[in-house]
C-alpha atoms as a PDB file:
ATOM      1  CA  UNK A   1      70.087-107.717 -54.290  1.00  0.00           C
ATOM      2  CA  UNK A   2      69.651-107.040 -58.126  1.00  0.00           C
ATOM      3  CA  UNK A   3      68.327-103.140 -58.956  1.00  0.00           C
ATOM      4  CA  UNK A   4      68.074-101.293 -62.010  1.00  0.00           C
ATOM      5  CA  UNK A   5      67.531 -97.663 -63.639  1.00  0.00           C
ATOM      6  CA  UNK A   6      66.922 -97.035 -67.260  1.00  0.00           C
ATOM      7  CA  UNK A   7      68.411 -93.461 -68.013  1.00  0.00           C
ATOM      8  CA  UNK A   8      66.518 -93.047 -71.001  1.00  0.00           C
ATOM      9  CA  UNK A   9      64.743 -94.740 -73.384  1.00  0.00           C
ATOM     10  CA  UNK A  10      63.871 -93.999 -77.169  1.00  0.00           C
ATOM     11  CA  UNK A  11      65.305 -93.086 -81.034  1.00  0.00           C
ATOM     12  CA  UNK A  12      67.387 -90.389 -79.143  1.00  0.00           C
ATOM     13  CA  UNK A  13      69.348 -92.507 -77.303  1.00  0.00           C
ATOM     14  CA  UNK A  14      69.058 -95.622 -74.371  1.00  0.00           C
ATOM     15  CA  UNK A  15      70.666 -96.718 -71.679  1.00  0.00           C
ATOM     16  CA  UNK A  16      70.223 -98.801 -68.611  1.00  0.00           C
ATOM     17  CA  UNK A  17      71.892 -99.126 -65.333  1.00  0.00           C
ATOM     18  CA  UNK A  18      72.143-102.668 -64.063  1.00  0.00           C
ATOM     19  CA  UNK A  19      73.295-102.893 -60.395  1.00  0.00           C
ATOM     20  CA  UNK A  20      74.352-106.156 -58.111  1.00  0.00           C
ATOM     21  CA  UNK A  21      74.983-105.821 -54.374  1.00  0.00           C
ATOM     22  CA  UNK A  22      76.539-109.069 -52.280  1.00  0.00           C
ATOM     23  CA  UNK A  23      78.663-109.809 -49.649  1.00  0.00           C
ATOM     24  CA  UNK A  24      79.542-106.121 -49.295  1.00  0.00           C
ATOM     25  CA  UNK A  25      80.207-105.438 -52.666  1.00  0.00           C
ATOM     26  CA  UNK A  26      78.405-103.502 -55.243  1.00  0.00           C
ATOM     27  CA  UNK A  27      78.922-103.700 -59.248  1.00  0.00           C
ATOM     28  CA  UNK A  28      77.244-102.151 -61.688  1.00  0.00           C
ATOM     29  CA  UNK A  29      76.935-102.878 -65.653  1.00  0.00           C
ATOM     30  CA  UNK A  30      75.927-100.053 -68.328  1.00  0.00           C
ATOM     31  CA  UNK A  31      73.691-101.715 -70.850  1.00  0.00           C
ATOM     32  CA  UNK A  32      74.117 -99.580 -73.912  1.00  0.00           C
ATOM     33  CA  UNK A  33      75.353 -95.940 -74.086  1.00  0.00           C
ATOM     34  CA  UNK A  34      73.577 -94.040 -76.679  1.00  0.00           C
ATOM     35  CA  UNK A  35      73.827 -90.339 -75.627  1.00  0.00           C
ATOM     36  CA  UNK A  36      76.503 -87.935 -75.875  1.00  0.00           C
ATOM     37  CA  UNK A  37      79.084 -88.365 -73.313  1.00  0.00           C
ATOM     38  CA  UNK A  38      78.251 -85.117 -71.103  1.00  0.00           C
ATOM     39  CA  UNK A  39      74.414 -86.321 -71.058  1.00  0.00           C
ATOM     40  CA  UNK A  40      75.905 -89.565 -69.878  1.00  0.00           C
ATOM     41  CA  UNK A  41      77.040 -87.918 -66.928  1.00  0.00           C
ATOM     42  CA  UNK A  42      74.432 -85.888 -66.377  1.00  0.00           C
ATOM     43  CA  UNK A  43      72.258 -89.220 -66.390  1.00  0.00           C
ATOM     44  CA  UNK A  44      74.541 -90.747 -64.557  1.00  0.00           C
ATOM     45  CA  UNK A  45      74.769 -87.556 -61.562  1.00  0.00           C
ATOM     46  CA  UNK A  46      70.936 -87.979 -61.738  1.00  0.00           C
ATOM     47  CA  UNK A  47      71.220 -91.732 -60.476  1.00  0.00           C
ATOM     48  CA  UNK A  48      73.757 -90.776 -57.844  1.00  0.00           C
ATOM     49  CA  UNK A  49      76.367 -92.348 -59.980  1.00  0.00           C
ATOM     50  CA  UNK A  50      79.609 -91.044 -62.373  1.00  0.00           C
ATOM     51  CA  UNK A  51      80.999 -93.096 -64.888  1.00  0.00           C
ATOM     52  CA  UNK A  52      83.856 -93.916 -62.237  1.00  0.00           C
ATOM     53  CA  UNK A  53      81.132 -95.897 -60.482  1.00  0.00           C
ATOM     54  CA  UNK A  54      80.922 -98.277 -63.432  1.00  0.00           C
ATOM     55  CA  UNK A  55      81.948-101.514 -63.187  1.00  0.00           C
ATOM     56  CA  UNK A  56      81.707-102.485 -67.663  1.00  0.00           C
ATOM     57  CA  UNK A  57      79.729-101.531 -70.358  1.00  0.00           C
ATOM     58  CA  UNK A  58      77.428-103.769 -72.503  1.00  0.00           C
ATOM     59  CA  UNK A  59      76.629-102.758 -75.986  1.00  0.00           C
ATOM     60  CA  UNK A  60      73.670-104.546 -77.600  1.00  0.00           C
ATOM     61  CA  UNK A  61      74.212-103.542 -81.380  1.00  0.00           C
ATOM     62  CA  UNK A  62      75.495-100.632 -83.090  1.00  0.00           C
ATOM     63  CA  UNK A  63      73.061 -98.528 -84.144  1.00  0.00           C
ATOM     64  CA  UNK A  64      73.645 -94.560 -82.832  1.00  0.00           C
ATOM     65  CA  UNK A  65      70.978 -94.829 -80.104  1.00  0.00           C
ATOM     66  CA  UNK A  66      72.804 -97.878 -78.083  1.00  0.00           C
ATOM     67  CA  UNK A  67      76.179 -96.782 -78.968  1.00  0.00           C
ATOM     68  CA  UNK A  68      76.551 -93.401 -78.514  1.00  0.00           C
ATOM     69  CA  UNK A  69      80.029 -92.174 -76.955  1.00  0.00           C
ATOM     70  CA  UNK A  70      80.985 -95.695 -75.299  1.00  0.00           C
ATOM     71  CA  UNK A  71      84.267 -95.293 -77.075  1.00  0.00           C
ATOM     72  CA  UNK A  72      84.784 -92.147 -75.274  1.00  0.00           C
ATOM     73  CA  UNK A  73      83.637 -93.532 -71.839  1.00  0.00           C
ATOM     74  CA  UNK A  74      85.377 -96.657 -72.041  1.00  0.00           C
ATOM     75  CA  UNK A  75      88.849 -95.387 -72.948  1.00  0.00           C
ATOM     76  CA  UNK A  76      88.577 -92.002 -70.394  1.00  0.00           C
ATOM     77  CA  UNK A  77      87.501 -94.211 -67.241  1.00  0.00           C
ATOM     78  CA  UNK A  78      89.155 -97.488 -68.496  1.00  0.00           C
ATOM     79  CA  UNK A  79      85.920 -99.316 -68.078  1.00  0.00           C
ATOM     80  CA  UNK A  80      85.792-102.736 -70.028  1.00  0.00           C
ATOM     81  CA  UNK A  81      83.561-102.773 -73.200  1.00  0.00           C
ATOM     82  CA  UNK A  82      81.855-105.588 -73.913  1.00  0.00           C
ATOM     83  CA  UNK A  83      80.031-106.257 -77.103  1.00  0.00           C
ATOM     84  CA  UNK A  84      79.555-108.924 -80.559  1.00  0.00           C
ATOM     85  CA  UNK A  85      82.044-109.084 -82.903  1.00  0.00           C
ATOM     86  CA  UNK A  86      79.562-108.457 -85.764  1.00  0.00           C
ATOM     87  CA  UNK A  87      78.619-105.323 -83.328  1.00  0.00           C
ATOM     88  CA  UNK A  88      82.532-104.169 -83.726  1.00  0.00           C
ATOM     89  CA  UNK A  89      82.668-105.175 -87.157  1.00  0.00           C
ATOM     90  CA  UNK A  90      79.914-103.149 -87.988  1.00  0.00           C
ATOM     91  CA  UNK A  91      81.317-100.258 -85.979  1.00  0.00           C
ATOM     92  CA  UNK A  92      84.508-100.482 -88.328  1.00  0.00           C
ATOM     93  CA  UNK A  93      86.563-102.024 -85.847  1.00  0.00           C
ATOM     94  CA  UNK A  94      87.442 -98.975 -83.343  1.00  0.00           C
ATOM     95  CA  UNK A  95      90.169 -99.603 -80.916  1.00  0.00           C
ATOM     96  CA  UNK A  96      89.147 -99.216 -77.119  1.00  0.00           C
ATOM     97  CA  UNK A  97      92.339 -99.572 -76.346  1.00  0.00           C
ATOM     98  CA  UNK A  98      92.271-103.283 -74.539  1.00  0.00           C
ATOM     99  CA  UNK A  99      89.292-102.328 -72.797  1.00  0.00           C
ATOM    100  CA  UNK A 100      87.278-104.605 -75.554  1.00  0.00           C
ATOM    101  CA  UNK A 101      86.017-108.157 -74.518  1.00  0.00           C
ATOM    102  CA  UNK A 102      83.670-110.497 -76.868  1.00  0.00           C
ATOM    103  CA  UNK A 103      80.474-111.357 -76.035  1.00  0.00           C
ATOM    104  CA  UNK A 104      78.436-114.131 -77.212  1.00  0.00           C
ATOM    105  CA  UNK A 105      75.245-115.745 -77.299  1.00  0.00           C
ATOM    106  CA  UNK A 106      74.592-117.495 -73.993  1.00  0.00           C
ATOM    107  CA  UNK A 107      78.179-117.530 -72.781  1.00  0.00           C
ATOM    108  CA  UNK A 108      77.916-115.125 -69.733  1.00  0.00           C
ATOM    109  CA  UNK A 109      79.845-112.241 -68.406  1.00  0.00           C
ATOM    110  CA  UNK A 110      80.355-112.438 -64.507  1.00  0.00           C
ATOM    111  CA  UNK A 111      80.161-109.026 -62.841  1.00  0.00           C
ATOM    112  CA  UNK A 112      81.076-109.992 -59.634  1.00  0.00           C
ATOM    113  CA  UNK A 113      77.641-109.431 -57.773  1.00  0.00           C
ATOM    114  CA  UNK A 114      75.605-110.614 -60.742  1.00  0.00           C
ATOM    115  CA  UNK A 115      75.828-112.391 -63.968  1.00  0.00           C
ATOM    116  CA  UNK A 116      74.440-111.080 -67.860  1.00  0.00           C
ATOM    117  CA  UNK A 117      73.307-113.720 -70.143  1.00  0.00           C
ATOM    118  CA  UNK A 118      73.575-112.435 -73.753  1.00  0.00           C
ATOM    119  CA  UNK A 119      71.104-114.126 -76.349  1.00  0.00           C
ATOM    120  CA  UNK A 120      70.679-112.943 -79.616  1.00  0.00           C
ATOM    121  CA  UNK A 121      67.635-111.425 -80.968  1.00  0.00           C
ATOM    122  CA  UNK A 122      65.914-111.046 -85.083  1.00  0.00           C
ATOM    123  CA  UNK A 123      66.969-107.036 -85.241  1.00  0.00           C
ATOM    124  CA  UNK A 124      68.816-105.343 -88.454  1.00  0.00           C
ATOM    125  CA  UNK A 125      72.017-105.020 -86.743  1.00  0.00           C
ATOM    126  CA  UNK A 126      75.052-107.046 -87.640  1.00  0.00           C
ATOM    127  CA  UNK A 127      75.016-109.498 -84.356  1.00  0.00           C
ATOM    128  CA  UNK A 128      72.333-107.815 -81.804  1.00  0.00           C
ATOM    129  CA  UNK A 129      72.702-109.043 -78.339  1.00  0.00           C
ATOM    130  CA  UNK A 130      70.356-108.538 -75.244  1.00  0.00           C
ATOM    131  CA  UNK A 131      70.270-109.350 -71.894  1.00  0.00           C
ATOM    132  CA  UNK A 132      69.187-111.428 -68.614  1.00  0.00           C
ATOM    133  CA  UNK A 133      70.662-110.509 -66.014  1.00  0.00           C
ATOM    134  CA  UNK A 134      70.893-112.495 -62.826  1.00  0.00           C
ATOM    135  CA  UNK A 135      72.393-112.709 -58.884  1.00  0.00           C
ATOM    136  CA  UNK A 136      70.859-116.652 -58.704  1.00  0.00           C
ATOM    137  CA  UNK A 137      67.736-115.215 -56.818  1.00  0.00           C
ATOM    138  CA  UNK A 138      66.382-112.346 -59.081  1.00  0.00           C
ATOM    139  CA  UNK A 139      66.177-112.548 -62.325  1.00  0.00           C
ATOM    140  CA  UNK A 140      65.766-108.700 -65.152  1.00  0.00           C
ATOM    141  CA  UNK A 141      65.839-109.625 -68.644  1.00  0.00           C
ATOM    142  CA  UNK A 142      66.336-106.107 -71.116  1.00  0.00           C
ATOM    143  CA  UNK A 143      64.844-106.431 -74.386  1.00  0.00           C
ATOM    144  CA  UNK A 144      65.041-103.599 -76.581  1.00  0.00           C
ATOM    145  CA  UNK A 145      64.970-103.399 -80.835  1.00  0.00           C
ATOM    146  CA  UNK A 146      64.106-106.735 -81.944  1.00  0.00           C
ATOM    147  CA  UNK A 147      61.396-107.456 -84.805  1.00  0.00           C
ATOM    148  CA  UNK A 148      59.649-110.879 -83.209  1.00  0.00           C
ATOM    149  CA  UNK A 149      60.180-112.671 -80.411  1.00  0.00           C
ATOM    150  CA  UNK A 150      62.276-116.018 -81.053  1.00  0.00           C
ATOM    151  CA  UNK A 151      61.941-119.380 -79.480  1.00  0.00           C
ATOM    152  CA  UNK A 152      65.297-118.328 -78.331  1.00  0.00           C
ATOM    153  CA  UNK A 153      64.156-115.044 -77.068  1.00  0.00           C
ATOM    154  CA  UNK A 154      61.216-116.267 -75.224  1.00  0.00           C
ATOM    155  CA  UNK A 155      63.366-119.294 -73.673  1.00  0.00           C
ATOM    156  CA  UNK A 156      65.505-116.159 -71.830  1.00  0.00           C
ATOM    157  CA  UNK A 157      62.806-114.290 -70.321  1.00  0.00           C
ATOM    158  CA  UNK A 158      60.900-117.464 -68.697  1.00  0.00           C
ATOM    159  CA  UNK A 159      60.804-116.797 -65.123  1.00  0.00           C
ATOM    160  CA  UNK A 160      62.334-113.496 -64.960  1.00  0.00           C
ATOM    161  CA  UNK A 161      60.985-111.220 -62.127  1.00  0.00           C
ATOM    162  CA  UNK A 162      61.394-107.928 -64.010  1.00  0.00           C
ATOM    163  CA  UNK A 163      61.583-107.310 -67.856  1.00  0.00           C
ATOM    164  CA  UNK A 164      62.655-103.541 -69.308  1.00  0.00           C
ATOM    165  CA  UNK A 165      60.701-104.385 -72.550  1.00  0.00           C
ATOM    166  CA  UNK A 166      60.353-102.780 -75.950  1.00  0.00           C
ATOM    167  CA  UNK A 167      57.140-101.576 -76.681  1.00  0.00           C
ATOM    168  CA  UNK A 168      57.905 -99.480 -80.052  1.00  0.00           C
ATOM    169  CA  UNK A 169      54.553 -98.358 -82.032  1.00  0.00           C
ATOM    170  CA  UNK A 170      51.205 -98.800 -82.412  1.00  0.00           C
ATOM    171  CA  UNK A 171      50.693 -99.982 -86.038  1.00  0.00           C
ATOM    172  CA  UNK A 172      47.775 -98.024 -87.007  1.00  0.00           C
ATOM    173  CA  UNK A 173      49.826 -94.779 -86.200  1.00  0.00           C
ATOM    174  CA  UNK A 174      53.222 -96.319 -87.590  1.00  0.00           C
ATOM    175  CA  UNK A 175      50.919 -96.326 -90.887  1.00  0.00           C
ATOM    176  CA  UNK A 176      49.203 -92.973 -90.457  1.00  0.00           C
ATOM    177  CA  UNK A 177      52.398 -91.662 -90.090  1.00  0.00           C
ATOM    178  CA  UNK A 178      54.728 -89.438 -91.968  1.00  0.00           C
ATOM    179  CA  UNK A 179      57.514 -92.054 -92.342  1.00  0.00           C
ATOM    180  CA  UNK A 180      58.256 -93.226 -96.236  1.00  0.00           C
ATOM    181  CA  UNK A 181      57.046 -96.677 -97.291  1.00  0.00           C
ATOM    182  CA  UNK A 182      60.179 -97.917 -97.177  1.00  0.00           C
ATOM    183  CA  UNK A 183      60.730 -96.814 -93.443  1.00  0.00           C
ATOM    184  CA  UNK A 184      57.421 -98.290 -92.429  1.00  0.00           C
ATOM    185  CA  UNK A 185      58.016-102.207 -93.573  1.00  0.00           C
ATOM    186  CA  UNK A 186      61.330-101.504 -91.840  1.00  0.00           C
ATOM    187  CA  UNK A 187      59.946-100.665 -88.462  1.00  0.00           C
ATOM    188  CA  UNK A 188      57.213-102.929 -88.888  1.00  0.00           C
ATOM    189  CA  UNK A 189      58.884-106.043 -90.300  1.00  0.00           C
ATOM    190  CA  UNK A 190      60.176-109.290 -87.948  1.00  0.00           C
ATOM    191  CA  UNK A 191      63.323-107.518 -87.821  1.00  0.00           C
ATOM    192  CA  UNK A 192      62.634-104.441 -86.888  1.00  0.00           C
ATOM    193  CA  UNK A 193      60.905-103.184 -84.007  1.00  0.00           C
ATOM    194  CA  UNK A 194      57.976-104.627 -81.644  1.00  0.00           C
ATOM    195  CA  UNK A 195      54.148-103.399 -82.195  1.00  0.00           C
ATOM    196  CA  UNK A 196      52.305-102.859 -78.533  1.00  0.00           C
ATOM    197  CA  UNK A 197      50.529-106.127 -79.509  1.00  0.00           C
ATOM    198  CA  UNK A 198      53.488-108.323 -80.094  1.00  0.00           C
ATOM    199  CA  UNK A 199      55.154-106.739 -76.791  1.00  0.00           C
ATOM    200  CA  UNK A 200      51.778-108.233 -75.571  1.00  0.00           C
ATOM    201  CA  UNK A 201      52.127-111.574 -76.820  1.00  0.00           C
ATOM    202  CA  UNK A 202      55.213-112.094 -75.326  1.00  0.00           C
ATOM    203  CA  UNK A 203      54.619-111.194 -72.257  1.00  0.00           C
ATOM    204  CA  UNK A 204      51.422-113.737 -72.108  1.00  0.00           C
ATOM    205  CA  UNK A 205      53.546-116.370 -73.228  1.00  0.00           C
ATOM    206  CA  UNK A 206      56.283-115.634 -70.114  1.00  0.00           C
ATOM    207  CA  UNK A 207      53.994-114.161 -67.328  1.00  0.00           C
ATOM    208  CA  UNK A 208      54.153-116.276 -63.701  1.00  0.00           C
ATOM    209  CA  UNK A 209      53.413-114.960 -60.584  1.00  0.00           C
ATOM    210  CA  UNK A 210      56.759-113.692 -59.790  1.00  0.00           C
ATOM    211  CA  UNK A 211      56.500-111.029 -62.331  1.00  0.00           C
ATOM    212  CA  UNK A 212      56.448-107.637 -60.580  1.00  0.00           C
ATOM    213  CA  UNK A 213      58.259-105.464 -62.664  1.00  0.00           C
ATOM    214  CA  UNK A 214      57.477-104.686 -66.223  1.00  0.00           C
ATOM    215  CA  UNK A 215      58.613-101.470 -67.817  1.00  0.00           C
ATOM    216  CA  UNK A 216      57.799-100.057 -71.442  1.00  0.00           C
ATOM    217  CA  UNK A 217      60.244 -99.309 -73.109  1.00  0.00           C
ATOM    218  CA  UNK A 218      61.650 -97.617 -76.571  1.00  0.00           C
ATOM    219  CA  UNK A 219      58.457 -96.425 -77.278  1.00  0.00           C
ATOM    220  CA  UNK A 220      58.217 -94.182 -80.658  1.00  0.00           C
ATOM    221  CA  UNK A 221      57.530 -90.666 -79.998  1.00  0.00           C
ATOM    222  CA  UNK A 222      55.828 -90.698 -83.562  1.00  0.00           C
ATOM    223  CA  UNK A 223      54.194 -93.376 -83.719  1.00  0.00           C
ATOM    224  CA  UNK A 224      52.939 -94.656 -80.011  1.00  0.00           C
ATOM    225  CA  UNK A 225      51.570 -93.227 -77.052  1.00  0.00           C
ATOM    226  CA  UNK A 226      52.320 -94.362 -73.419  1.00  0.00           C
ATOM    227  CA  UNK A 227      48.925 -95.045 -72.688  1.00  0.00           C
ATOM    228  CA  UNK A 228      48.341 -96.775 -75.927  1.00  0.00           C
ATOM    229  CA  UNK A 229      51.677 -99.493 -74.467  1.00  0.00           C
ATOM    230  CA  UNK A 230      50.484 -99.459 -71.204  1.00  0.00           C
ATOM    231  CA  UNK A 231      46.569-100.295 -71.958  1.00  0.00           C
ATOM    232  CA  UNK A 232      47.991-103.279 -74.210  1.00  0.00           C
ATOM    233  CA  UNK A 233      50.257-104.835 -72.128  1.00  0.00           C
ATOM    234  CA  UNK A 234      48.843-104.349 -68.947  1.00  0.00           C
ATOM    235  CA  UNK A 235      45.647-106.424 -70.472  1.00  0.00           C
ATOM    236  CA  UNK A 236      47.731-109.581 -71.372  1.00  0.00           C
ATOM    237  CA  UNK A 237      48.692-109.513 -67.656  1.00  0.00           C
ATOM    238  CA  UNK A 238      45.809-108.730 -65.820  1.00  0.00           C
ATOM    239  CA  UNK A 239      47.437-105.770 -64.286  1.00  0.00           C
ATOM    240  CA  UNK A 240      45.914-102.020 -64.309  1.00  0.00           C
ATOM    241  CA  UNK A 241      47.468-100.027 -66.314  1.00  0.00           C
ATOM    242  CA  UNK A 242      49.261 -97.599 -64.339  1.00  0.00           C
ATOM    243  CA  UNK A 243      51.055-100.731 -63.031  1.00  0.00           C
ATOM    244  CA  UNK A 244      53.154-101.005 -66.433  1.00  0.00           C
ATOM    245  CA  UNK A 245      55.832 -98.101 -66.008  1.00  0.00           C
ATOM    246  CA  UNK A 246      56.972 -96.257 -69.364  1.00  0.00           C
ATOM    247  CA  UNK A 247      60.739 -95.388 -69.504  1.00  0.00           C
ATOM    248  CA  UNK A 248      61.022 -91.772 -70.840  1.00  0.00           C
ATOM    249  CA  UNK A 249      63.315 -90.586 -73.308  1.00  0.00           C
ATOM    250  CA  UNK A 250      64.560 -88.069 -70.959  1.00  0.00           C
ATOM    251  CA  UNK A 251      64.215 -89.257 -67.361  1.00  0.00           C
ATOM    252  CA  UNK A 252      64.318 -93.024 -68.423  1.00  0.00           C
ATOM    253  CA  UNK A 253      63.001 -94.678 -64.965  1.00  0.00           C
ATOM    254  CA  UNK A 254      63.452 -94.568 -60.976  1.00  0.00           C
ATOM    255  CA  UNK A 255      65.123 -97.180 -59.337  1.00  0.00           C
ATOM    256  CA  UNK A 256      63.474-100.678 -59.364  1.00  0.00           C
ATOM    257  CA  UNK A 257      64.374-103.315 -57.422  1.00  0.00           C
ATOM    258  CA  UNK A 258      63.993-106.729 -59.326  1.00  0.00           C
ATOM    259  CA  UNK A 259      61.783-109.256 -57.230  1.00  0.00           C
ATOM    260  CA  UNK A 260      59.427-107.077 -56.466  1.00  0.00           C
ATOM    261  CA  UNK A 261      55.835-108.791 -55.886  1.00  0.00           C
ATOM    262  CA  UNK A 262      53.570-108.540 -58.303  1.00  0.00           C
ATOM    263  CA  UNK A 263      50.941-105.822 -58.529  1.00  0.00           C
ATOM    264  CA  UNK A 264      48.117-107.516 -56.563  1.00  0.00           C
ATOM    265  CA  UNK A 265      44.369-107.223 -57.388  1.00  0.00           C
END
């Protein structure tokens, strides 16, 4: 059984839950850390879950919002770190104290329970990394800050049964906005952040009929609306849309189980 809860979602900070249950056992995988490490715990405590429970920590790039205190964590609760090594380059090399382990494109990281396939995405980070997660049956790809969707990209998320999905701005409001020019091409450029309509394109081009989950996510608090991400890519799935759940910047999501059936009409 593959489940997952995003803890919060957005420019303030993201992370994800990831957990695996088989044979008895049950491991879990952080996927990012980008808050503060007592609203980690409180994140965590709302989940029913303390960093203790943690079975490694994924960072996707290094930007503030995805890395947050996983320094901290990592070395007070000895949890292994994994992340690029353009991602600890960029961070200036801290020392996690032999917690650190390298991850790389499409060489995955066995959890026990499940696997996590990292693949690299076009973002502005030194060596951005995302996920697909798998236990052989179920199948979550996460898929936050990337500019376009690869061939690469869209090769991971065919026939995944869940997708936590970035769904960053609207680009009429991304323009109307208060942001400087330079801010603007940034956010809006193929290596910066996804437009409801691209998140919409890509999830055309990977839909099947053992989609059931699909969750919004990173959405702009400037420069989108959850409606405005939900309308859009619940339209290039046929799917109402209240079925597309928006993860919050504060309450992120409830539990999902992955493999979930479809939303059916």
């Amino acid at each position: 059984m593959l489940r997952f809860k995003n803890l919060g979602s957005g420019s303030t900070g993201n992370a994800t839950v990831v957990e695996g249950c088989s044979g008895g056992h049950t491991h879990r995988l952080l996927i990012d850390c980008g808050f503060g490490i007592r609203q980690l715990q409180a994140r965590l405590a709302q989940a029913h879950l303390q960093p203790e429970d943690l079975d490694a920590v994924f960072i996707t790039h290094e930007h503030s919002d995805h890395i947050g205190c996983a320094q901290a964590l990592a070395v007070r609760y000895r949890i292994p770190v994994w992340m690029s090594e353009g991602t600890h380059a960029a961070l200036g090399f801290p020392d996690f104290d032999g917690l650190l382990h390298v991850a790389r494109d499409m060489q995955a990281v066995d959890l026990g329970s499940f696997q996590a396939l990292p693949f690299t995405v076009p973002h502005d980070a030194r060596e951005p990394l995302q996920l697909r997660c798998s236990d052989g049956n179920a199948h979550l790809a996460v898929l936050t800050d990337l500019g376009h969707a690869s061939g690469h990209v869209l090769e991971q998320l065919q026939g995944c049964h869940a997708l936590l999905i970035e769904a960053n701005h609207d680009p009429g409001l991304l323009q109307a906005s208060r942001y400087p020019p330079f801010l603007k091409r940034r956010v809006g450029g193929p290596y910066g952040h996804l437009a409801n309509a691209a998140t919409a394109e890509i999830l055309r081009a990977v839909q099947h009929a053992g989609l059931g989950q699909v969750v919004a996510a990173h959405l702009s608090a400037q420069n989108n609306a959850p409606r405005l991400a939900q309308e859009a890519l619940a339209a290039a799935l046929g799917w109402l849309a209240e079925d597309i759940i928006v993860a919050s910047p504060t309450q992120g999501t409830d539990w999902l189980d992955v493999g979930d059936s479809a939303p059916s009409r």
